[in-house]
N, C-alpha and C. Protein backbone atom coordinates (compact mmCIF):
# COMPACT_ATOMS: atom_id res chain seq x y z
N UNK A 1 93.57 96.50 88.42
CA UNK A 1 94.86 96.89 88.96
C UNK A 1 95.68 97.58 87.88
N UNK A 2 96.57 98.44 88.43
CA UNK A 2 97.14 98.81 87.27
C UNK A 2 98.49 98.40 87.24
N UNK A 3 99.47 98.98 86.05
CA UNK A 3 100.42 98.51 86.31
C UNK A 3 101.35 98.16 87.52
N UNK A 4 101.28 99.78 88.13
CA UNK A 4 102.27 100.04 89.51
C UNK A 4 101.74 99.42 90.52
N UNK A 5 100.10 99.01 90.57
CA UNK A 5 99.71 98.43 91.91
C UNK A 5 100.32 96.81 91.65
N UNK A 6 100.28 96.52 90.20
CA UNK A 6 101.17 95.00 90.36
C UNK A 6 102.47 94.62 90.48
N UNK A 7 103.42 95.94 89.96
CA UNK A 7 104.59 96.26 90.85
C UNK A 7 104.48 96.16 92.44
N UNK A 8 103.84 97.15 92.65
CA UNK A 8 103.47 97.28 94.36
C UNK A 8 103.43 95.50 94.80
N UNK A 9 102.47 95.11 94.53
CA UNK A 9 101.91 93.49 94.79
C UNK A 9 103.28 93.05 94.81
N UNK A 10 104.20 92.96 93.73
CA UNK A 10 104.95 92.01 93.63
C UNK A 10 105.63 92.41 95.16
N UNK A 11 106.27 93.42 95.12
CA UNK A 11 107.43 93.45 95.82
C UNK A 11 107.03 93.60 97.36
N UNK A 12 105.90 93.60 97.45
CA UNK A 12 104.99 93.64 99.05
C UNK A 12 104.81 91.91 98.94
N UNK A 13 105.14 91.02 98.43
CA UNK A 13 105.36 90.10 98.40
C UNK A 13 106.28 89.12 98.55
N UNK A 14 107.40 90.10 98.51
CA UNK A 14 108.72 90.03 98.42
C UNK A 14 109.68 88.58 97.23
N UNK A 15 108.64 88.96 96.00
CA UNK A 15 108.59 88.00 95.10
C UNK A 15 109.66 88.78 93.74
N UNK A 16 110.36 87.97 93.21
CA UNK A 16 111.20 88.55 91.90
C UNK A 16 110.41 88.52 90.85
N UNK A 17 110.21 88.84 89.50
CA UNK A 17 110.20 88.80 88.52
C UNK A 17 109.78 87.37 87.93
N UNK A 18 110.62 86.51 88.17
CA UNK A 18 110.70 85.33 87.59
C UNK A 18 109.86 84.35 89.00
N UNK A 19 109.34 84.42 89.97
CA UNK A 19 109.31 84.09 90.89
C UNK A 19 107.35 83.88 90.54
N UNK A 20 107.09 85.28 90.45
CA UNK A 20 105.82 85.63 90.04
C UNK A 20 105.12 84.95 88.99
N UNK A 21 106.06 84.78 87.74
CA UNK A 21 106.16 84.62 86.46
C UNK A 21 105.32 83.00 86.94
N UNK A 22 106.44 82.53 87.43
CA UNK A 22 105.88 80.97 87.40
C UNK A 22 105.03 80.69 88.15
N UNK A 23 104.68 81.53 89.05
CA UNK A 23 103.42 81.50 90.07
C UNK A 23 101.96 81.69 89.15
N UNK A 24 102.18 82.35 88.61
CA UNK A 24 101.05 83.12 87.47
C UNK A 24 101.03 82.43 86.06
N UNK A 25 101.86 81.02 85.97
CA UNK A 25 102.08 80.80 84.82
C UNK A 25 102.27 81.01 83.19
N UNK A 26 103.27 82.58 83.50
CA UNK A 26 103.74 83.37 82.79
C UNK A 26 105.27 82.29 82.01
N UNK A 27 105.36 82.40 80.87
CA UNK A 27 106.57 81.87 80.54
C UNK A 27 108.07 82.11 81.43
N UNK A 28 107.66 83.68 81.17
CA UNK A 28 109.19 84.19 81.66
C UNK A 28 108.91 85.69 82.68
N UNK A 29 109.91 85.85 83.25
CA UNK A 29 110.61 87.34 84.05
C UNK A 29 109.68 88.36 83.23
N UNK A 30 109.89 88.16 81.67
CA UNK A 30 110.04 89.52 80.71
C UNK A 30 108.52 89.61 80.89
N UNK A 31 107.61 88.72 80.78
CA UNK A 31 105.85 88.82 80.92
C UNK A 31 106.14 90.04 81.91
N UNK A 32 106.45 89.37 82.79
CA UNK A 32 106.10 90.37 84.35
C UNK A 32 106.28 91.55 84.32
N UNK A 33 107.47 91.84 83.86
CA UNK A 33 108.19 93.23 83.36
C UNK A 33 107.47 93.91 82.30
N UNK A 34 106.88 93.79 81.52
CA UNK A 34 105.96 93.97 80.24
C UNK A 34 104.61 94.57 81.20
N UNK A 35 103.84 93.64 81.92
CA UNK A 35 102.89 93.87 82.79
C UNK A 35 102.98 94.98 83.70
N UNK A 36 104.20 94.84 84.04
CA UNK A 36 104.69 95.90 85.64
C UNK A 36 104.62 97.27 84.53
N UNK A 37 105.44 97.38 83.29
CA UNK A 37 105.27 98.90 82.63
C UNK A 37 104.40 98.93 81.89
N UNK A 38 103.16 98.50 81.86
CA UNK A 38 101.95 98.70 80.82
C UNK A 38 101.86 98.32 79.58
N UNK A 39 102.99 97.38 79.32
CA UNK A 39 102.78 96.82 77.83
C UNK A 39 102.13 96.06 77.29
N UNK A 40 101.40 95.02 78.49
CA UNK A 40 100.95 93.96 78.64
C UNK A 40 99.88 94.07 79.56
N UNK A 41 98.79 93.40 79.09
CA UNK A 41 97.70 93.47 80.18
C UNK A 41 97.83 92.03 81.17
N UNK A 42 97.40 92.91 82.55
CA UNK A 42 97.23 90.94 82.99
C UNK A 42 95.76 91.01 82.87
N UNK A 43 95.06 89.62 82.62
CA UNK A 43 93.48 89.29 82.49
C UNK A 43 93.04 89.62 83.78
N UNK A 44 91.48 89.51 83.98
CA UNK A 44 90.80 89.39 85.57
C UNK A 44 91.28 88.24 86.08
N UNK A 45 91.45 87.24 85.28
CA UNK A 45 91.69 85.76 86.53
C UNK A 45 92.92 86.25 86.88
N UNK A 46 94.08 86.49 86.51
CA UNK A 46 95.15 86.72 86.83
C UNK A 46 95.38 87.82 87.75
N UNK A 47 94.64 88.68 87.76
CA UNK A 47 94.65 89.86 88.88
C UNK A 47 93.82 89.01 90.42
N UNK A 48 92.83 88.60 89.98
CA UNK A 48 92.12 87.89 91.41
C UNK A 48 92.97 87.14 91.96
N UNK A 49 93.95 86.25 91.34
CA UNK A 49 95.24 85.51 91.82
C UNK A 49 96.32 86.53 92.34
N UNK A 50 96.66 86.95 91.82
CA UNK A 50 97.31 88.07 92.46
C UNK A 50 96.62 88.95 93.86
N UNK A 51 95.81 89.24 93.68
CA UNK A 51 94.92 89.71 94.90
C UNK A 51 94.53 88.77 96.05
N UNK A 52 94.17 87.49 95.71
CA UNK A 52 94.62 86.32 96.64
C UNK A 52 95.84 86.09 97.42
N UNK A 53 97.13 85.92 96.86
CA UNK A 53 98.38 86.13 96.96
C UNK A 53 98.60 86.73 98.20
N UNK A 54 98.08 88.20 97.90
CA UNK A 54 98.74 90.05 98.84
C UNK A 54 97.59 89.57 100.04
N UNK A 55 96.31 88.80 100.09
CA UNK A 55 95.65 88.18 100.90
C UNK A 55 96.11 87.36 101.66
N UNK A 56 96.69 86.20 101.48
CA UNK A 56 97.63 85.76 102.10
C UNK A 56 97.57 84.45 101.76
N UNK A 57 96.75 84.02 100.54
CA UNK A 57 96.80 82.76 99.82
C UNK A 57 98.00 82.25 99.50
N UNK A 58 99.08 80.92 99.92
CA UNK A 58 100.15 80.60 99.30
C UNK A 58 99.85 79.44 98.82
N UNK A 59 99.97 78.75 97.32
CA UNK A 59 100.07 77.62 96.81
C UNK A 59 100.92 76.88 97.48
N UNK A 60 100.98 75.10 97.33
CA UNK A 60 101.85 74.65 97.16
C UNK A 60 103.48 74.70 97.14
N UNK A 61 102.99 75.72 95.64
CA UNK A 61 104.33 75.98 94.95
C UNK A 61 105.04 77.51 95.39
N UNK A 62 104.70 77.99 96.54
CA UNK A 62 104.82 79.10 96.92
C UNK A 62 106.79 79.32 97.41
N UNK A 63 107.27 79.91 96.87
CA UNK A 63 109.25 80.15 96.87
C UNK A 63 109.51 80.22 98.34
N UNK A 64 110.45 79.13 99.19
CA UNK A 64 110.21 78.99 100.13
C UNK A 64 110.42 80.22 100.94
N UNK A 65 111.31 80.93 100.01
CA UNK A 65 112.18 81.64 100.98
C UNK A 65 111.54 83.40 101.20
N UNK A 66 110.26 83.23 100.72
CA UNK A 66 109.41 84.35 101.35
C UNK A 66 108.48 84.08 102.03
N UNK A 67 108.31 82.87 102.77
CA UNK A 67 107.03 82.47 103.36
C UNK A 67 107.32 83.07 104.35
């Protein structure tokens, strides 16, 4: 995936920054943001989770207020 398709992901998700972050067990917002402009790679496990996600996988811990 590249950067913009995990932009894309996020917000076809209708997930924030910080929302993602803790879904993906990213410390913070700024990971995501780093990731979203290419500064930062996300790994394969972390993209297959993400691709799960836009699938329609919701954890548990999924933010209620986009289900």
């Amino acid at each position: 995936m590249t950067p913009d398709d995990i932009a894309k992901t996020r917000q076809h998700l209708r997930l924030t920054r910080t929302q993602l972050a803790a879904l993906m067990g990213y410390g913070s917002a700024s990971r995501i943001s780093e990731i979203e402009h290419g500064t930062f790679g996300m790994g394969a496990a972390a993209q297959r989770l993400l691709i799960a996600y836009a699938a329609g996988y919701r954890p548990a811990d999924w933010p209620e207020e986009t289900k």
